[in-house]
Protein backbone atom coordinates (compact mmCIF):
# COMPACT_ATOMS: atom_id res chain seq x y z
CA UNK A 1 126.99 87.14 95.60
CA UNK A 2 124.92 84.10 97.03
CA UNK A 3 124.12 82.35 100.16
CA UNK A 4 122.71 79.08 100.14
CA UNK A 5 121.30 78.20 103.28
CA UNK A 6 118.72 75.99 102.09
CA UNK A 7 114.99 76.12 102.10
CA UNK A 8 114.04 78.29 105.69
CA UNK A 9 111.27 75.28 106.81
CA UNK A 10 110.59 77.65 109.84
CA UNK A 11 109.22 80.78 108.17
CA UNK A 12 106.48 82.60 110.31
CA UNK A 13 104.39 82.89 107.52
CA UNK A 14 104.67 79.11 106.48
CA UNK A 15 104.51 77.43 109.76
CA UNK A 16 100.87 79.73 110.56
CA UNK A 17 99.46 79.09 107.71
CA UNK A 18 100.49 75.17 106.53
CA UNK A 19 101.69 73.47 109.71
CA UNK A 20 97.79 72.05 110.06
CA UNK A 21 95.56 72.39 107.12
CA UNK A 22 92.30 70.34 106.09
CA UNK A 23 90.37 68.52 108.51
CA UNK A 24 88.62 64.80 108.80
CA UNK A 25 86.31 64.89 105.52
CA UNK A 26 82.81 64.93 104.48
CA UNK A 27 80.96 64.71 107.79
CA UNK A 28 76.82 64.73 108.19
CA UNK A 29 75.46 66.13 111.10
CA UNK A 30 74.78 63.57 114.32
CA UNK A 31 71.03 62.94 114.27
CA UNK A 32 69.40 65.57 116.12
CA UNK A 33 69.36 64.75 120.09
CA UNK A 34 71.77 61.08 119.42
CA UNK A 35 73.83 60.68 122.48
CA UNK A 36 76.98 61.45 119.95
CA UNK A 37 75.77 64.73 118.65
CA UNK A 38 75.03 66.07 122.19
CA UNK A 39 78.46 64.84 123.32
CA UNK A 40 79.96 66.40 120.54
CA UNK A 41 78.06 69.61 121.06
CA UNK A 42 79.05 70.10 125.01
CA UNK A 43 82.03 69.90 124.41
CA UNK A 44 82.70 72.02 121.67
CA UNK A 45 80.44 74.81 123.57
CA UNK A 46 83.07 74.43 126.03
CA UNK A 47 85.68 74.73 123.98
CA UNK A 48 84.37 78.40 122.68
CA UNK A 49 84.44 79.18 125.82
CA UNK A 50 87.41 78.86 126.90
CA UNK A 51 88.43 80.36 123.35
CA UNK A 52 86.48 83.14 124.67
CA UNK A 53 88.54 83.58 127.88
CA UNK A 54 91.71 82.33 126.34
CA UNK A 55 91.15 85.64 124.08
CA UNK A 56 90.46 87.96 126.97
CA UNK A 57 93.29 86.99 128.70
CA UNK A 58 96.30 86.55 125.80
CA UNK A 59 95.00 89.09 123.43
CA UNK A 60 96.36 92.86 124.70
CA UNK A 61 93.53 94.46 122.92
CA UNK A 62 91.18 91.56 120.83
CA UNK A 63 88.12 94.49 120.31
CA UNK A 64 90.36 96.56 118.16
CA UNK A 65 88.27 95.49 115.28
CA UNK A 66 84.94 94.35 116.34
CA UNK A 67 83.01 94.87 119.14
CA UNK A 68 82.97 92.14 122.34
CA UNK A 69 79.32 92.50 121.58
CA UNK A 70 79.08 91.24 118.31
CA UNK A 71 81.96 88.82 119.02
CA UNK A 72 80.16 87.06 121.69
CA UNK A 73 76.62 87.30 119.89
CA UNK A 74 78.16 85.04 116.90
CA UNK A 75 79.65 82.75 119.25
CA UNK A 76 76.59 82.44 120.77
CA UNK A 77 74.97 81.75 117.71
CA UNK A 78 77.84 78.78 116.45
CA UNK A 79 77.24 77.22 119.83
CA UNK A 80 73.55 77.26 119.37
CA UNK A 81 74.32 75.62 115.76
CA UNK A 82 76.67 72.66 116.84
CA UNK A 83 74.40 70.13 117.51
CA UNK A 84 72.98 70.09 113.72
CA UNK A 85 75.76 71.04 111.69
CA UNK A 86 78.77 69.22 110.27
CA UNK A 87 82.15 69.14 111.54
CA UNK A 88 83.45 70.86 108.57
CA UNK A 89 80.29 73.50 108.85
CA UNK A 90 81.54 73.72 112.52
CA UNK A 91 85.07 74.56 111.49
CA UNK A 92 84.21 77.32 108.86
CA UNK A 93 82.17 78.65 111.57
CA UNK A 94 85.25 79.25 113.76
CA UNK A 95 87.42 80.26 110.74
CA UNK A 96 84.61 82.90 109.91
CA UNK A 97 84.16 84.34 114.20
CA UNK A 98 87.98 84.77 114.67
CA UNK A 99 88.29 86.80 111.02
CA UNK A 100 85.86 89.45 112.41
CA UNK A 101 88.59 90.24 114.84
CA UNK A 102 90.62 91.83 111.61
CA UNK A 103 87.83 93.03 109.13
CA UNK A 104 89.29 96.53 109.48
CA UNK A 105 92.89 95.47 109.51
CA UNK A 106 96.05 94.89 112.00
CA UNK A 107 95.52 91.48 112.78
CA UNK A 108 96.71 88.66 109.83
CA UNK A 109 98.32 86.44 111.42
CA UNK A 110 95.29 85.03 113.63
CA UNK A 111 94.59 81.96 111.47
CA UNK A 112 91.93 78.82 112.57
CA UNK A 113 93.42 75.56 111.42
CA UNK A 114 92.78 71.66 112.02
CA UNK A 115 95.62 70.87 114.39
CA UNK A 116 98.91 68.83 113.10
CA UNK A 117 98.01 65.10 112.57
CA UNK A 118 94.11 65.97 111.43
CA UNK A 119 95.36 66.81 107.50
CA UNK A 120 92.72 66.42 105.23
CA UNK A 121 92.87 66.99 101.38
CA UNK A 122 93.81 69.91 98.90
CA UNK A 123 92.35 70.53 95.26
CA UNK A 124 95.75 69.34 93.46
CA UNK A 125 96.14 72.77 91.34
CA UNK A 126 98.36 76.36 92.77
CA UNK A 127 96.18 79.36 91.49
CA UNK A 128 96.90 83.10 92.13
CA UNK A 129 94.85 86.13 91.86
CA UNK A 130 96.31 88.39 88.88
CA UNK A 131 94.42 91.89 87.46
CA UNK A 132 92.99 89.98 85.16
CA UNK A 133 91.31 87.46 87.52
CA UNK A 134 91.93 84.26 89.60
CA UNK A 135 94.14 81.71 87.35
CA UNK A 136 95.58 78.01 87.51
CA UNK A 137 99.25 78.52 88.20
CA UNK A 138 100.45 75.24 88.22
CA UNK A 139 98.93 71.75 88.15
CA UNK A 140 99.78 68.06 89.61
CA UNK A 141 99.26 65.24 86.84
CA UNK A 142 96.89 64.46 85.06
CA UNK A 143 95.61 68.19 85.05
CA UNK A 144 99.09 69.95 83.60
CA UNK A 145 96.62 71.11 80.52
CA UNK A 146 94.98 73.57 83.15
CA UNK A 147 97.80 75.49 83.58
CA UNK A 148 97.36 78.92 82.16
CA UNK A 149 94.06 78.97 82.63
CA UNK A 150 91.81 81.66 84.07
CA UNK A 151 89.01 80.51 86.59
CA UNK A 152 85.71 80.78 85.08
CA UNK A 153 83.51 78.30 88.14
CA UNK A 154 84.84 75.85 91.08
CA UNK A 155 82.38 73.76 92.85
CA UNK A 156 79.88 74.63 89.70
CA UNK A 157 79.55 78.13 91.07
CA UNK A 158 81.17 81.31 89.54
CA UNK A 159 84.52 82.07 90.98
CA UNK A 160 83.03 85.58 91.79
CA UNK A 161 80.58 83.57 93.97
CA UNK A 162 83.05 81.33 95.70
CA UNK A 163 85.14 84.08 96.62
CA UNK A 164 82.60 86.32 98.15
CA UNK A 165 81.67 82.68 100.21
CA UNK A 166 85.66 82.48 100.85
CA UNK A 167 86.38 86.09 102.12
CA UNK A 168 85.00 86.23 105.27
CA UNK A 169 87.50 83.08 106.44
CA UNK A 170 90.15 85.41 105.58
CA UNK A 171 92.12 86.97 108.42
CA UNK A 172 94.11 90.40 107.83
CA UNK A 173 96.24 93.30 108.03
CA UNK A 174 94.60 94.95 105.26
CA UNK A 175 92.56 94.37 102.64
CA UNK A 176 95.63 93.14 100.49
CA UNK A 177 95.58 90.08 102.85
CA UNK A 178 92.33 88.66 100.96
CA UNK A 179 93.27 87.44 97.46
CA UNK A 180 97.30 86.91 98.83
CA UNK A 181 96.12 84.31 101.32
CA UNK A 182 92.68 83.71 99.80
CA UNK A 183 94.09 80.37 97.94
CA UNK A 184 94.71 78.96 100.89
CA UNK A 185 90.85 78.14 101.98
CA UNK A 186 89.76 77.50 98.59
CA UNK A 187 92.15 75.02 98.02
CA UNK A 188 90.83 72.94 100.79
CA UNK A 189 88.17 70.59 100.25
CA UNK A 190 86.88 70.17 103.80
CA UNK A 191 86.73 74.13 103.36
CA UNK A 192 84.65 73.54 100.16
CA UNK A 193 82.40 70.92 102.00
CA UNK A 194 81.61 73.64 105.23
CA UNK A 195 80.74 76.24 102.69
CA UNK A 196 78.22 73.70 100.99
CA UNK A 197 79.68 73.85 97.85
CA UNK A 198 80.99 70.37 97.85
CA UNK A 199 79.94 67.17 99.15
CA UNK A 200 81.52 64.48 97.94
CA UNK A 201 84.86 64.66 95.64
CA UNK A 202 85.41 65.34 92.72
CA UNK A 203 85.60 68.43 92.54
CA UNK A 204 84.46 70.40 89.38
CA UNK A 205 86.71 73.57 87.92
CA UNK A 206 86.21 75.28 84.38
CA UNK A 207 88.89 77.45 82.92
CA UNK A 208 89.12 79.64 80.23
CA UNK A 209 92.04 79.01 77.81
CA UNK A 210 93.33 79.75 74.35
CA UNK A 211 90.06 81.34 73.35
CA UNK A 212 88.29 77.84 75.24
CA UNK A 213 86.26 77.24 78.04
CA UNK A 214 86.69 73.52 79.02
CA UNK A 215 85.88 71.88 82.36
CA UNK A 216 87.21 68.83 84.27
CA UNK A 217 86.67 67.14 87.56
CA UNK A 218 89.34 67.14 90.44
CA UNK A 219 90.53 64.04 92.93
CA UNK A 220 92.14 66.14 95.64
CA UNK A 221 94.96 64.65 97.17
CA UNK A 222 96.60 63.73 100.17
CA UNK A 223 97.80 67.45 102.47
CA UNK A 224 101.60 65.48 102.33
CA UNK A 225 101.13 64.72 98.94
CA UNK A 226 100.47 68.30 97.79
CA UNK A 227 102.87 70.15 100.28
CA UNK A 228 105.86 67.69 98.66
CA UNK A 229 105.21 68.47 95.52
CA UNK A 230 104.05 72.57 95.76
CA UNK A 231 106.08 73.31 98.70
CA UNK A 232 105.21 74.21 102.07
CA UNK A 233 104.10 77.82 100.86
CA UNK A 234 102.92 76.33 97.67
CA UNK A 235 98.92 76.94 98.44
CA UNK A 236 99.58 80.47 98.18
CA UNK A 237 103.08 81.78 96.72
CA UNK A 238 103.53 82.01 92.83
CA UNK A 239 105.19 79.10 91.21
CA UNK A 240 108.93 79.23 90.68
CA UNK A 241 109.79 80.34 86.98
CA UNK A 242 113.36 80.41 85.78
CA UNK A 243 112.70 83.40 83.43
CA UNK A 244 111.65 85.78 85.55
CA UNK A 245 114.42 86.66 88.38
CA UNK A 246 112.54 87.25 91.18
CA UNK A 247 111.14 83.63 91.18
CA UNK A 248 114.20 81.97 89.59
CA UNK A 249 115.91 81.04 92.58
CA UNK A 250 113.64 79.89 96.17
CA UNK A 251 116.53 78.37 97.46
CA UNK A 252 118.69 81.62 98.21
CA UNK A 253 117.19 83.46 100.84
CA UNK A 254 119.78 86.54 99.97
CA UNK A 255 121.46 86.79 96.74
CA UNK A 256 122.61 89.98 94.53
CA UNK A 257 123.22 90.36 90.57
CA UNK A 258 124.20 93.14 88.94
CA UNK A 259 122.39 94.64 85.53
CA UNK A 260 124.90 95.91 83.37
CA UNK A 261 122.12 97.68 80.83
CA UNK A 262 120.61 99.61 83.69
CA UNK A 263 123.85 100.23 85.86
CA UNK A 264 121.84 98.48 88.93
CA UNK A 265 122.50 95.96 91.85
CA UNK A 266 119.58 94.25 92.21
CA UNK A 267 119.51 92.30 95.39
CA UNK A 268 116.35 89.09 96.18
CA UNK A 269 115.49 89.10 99.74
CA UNK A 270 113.03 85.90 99.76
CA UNK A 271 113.10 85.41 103.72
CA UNK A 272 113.56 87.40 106.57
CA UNK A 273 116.47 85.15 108.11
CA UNK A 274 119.65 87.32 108.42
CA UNK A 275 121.73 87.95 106.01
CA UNK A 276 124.90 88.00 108.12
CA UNK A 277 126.90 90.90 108.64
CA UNK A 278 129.36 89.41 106.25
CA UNK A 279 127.24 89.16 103.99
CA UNK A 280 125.95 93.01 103.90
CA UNK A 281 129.03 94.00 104.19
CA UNK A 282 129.90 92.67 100.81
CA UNK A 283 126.59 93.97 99.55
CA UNK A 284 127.33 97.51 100.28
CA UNK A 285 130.61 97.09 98.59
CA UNK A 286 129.26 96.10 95.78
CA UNK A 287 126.50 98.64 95.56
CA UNK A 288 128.74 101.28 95.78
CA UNK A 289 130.98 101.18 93.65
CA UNK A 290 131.35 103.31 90.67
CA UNK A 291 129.42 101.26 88.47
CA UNK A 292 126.05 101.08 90.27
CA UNK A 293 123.77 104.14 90.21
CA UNK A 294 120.78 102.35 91.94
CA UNK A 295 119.94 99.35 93.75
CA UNK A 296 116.99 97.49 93.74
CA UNK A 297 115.93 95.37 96.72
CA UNK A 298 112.97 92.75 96.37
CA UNK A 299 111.05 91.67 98.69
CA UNK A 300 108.31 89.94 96.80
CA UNK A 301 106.80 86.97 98.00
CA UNK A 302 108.85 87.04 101.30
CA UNK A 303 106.42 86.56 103.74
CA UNK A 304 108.31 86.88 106.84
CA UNK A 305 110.84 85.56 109.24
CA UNK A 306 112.67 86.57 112.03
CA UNK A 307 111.92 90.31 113.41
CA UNK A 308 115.68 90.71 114.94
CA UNK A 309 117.74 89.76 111.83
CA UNK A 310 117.45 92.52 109.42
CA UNK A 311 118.99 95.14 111.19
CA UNK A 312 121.99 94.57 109.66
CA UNK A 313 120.81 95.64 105.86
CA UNK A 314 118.32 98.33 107.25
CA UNK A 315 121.56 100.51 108.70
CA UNK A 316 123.42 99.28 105.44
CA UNK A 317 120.24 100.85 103.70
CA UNK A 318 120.18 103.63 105.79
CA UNK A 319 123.98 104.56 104.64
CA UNK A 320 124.30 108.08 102.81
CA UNK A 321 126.10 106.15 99.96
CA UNK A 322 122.78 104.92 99.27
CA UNK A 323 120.00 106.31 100.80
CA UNK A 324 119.30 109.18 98.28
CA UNK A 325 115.89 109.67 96.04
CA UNK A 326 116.06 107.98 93.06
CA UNK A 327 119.22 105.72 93.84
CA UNK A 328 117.12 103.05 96.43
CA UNK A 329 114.29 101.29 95.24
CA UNK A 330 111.98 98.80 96.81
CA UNK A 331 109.33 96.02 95.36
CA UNK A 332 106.77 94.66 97.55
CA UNK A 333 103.56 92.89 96.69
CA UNK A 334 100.68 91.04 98.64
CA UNK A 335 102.72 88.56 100.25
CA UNK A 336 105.39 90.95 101.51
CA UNK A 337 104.37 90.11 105.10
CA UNK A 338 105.17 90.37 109.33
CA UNK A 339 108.68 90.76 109.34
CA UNK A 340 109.03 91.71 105.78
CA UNK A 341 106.47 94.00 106.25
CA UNK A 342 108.31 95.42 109.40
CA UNK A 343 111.26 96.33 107.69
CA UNK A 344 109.33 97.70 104.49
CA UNK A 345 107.96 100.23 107.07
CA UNK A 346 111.08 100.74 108.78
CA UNK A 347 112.83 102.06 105.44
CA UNK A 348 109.84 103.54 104.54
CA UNK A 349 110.46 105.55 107.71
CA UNK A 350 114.07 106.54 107.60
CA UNK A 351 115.26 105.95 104.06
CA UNK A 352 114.30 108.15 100.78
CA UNK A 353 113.33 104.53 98.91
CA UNK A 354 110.96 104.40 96.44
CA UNK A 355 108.70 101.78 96.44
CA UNK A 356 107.44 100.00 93.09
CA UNK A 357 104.91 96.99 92.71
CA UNK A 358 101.58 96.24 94.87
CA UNK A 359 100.48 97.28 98.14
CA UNK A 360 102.70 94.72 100.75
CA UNK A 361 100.61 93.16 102.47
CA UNK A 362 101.93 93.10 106.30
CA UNK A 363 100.51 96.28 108.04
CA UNK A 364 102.16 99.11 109.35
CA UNK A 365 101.51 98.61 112.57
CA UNK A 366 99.92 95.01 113.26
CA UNK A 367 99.25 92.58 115.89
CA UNK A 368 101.32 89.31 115.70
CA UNK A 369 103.35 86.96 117.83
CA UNK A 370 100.33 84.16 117.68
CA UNK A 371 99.85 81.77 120.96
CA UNK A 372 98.02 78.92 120.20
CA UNK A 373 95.02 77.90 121.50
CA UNK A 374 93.44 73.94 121.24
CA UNK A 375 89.98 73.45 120.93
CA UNK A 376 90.00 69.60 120.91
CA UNK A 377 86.53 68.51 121.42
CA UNK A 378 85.26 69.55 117.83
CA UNK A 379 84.53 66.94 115.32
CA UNK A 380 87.64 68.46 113.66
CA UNK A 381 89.87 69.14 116.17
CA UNK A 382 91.10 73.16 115.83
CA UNK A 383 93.77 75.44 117.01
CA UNK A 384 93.68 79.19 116.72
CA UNK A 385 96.66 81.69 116.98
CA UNK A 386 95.99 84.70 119.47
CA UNK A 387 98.30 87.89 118.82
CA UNK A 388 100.42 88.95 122.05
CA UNK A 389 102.24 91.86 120.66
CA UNK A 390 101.68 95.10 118.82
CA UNK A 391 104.36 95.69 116.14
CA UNK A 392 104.70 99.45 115.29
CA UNK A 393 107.41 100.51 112.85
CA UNK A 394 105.53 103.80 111.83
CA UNK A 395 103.80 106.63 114.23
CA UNK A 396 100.52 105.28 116.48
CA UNK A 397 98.48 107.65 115.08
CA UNK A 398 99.24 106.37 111.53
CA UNK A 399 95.63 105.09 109.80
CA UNK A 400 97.15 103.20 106.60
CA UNK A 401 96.85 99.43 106.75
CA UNK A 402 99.95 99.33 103.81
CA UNK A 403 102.26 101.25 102.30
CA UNK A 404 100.86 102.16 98.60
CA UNK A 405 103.71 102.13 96.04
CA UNK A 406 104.96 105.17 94.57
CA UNK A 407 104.87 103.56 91.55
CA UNK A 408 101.69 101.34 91.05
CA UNK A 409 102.27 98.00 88.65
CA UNK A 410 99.39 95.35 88.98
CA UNK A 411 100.39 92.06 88.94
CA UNK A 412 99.16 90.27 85.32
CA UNK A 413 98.48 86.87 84.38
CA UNK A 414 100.03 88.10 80.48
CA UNK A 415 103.15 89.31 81.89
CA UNK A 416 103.79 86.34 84.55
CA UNK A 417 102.99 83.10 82.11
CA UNK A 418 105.63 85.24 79.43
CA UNK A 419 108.05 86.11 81.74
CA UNK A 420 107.95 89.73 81.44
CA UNK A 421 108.31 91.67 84.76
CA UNK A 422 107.01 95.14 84.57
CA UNK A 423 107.79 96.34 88.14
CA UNK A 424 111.24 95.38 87.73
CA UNK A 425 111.41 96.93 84.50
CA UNK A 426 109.52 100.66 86.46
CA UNK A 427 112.38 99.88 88.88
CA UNK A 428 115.01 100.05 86.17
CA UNK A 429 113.88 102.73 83.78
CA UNK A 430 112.97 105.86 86.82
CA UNK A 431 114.95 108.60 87.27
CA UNK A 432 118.31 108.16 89.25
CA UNK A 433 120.56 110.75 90.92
């Protein structure tokens, strides 16, 4: 059973996170007291504050996380910066005041970005955090030999060193959010530049593989260029692979198979954007007939969509037929996000599903629904999302930023580059009814 709607361009997750991504390049501070620099500097004070007042008044509750103290003392301290650092310092300064707003949680979606138009350039290489440690996913040409290969420095600094630099950037739900959306500021060379580990391209990377360390120097490219050839989630998601099923198809937004050997529908959620009542209703006539004892529903690397259009397979979920221990089983992982995350938590809450994989990474209960705010007198013109609503799918008083998987499997660099799926495989081989 497929639907092929095409590729969903208007995912929450992608839009937040892609629609404006780099910034204007290498740029060296105005000389100390030039008519430019102070220019530059008033208005970009201004601009924090009206961020600032813009937060007071969109944000229900923006000192959930951090105190208005300490908020306004860093701000205080950026705008007492501005006139001597670079525009790219200046932007990692923002990215690094609106994070403290989530560094204890419930707040992901409140990204810092260049605004549309101000693109600036991407490392040309897709890398993912595995148990093993931070590896080269997929490459653009000439640097296909990298693929495979685990991350030994970037920038000439151990990876351990760039990501410790890179974490504080990071806005969350919980502390899954960090090495899912991680990628996404180290892949950014204007990023790289702010953080003073890069001033001029190219940029340097050593891996380790086959037993071989072996270095090489990267020309970033173009923020088009890369998106059209990784995709417009590429920065962050795992590559497609056609051996392994949940990443064989990135097309299908809703699509069911059945395993014969285990006596399973397994069903690939990769977007939450329906499916259509017609198309559950099929579903739960396939999973229950005779020859299914459990179904398996994915939600891997689906990192959102629409909040009102899953209600449909949540009640189908929710259906005696199905909703018994050891017949429904879930897999999440870090970039099971917002509205994924919603309904996670929703069937976590009234169905007897087990859950298999990582830790999702959409909270519980989280703040979302971003407004955007402009600050356009920086060097690097920004805009910054502001949550308006509280999402809460479990009880208020519940303290877990994620729902921990009955059934722990890490995600491994081994099992992905062979095409061997172990949560899948947990899934498959637990008890049923």
């Amino acid at each position: 059973m497929r639907t092929r709607p095409g590729r969903a361009t208007a995912l929450a997750l992608a839009a937040l996170l892609l629609a404006g991504c780099g910034g204007t390049g290498f740029s060296a501070p105005a000389a100390s007291g030039s008519a430019a620099a102070t220019a530059v500097a008033a208005g970009a004070r201004d601009d924090l504050d009206r961020l600032l007042t813009a937060l007071e008044r969109i944000h229900p509750n923006p000192w959930h996380g951090v105190s208005r103290a300490t908020f306004v003392a860093e701000l205080t301290k950026l705008k007492g910066q501005l006139p001597t650092i670079s525009s790219t310092q200046a932007m990692v300064g923002v990215m690094r005041l609106m994070a403290l707003i989530s560094r204890n949680g419930r707040d992901g979606h409140m990204f810092t970005l260049p605004v549309e138009g101000r693109e600036g350039t991407m490392l040309p290489i897709r890398v993912y955090a595995f148990a093993e440690g931070w590896y080269v996913t997929d490459a653009m040409p000439p640097n296909r030999d990298l693929i495979g290969g685990r991350i030994k420095q970037l920038a000439g600094r151990p990876i351990g060193e760039v990501i410790a630099l890179l974490e504080p950037l990071v806005p969350r739900d919980g502390p899954v959010d960090v090495p899912a959306f991680l990628p996404i500021f180290m892949l950014r060379v204007d990023v790289l530049r702010g953080l003073g580990l890069v001033r001029e391209p190219p940029v340097a990377i050593s891996v380790s593989l086959g037993g071989r360390e072996r270095g090489v120097s990267l020309s970033p490219v173009p923020f088009a260029e890369y998106t059209s050839w990784a995709g417009e989630r590429g920065a962050f998601q795992l590559p497609e692979r056609a051996g392994t099923l949940y990443l064989s198809d990135e097309d299908d937004i809703f699509w069911t198979r059945y395993l014969a050997d285990s006596r399973t529908l397994y069903a690939r959620y990769t977007a939450v954007q329906g499916p259509t009542p017609d198309l559950v209703s099929r579903f739960i006539s396939r999973a229950t007939r005779s020859d299914v004892d459990r179904v398996v529903v994915d939600l891997r690397q689906n990192g959102g969509g629409e909040n009102t259009s899953y209600g449909p397979l949540l009640r189908a979920l929710q259906a005696p037929q199905l909703n018994e221990t050891g017949r429904l089983f879930i897999l999440a992982d870090r970039l099971t996000f917002s509205a994924a995350a919603n309904f996670c938590t929703e069937l976590e809450q009234s169905t007897k599903a087990t859950f298999v994989g990582e830790a999702m990474g959409g909270g519980l209960n989280f703040w979302d629904d971003v407004t955007w705010v402009t600050l356009p007198h920086f060097a690097i013109p920004l805009r910054v999302g502001i949550s308006t609503r509280y999402w809460q799918k479990s009880r208020p008083d519940d303290p877990r930023l994620t729902i921990d998987p009955a059934i722990p499997v890490p995600v491994r660099a081994s099992d992905y580059f062979t095409d061997r799926d172990p949560a899948l495989a947990a899934a498959l081989s637990a008890p049923s009814p």
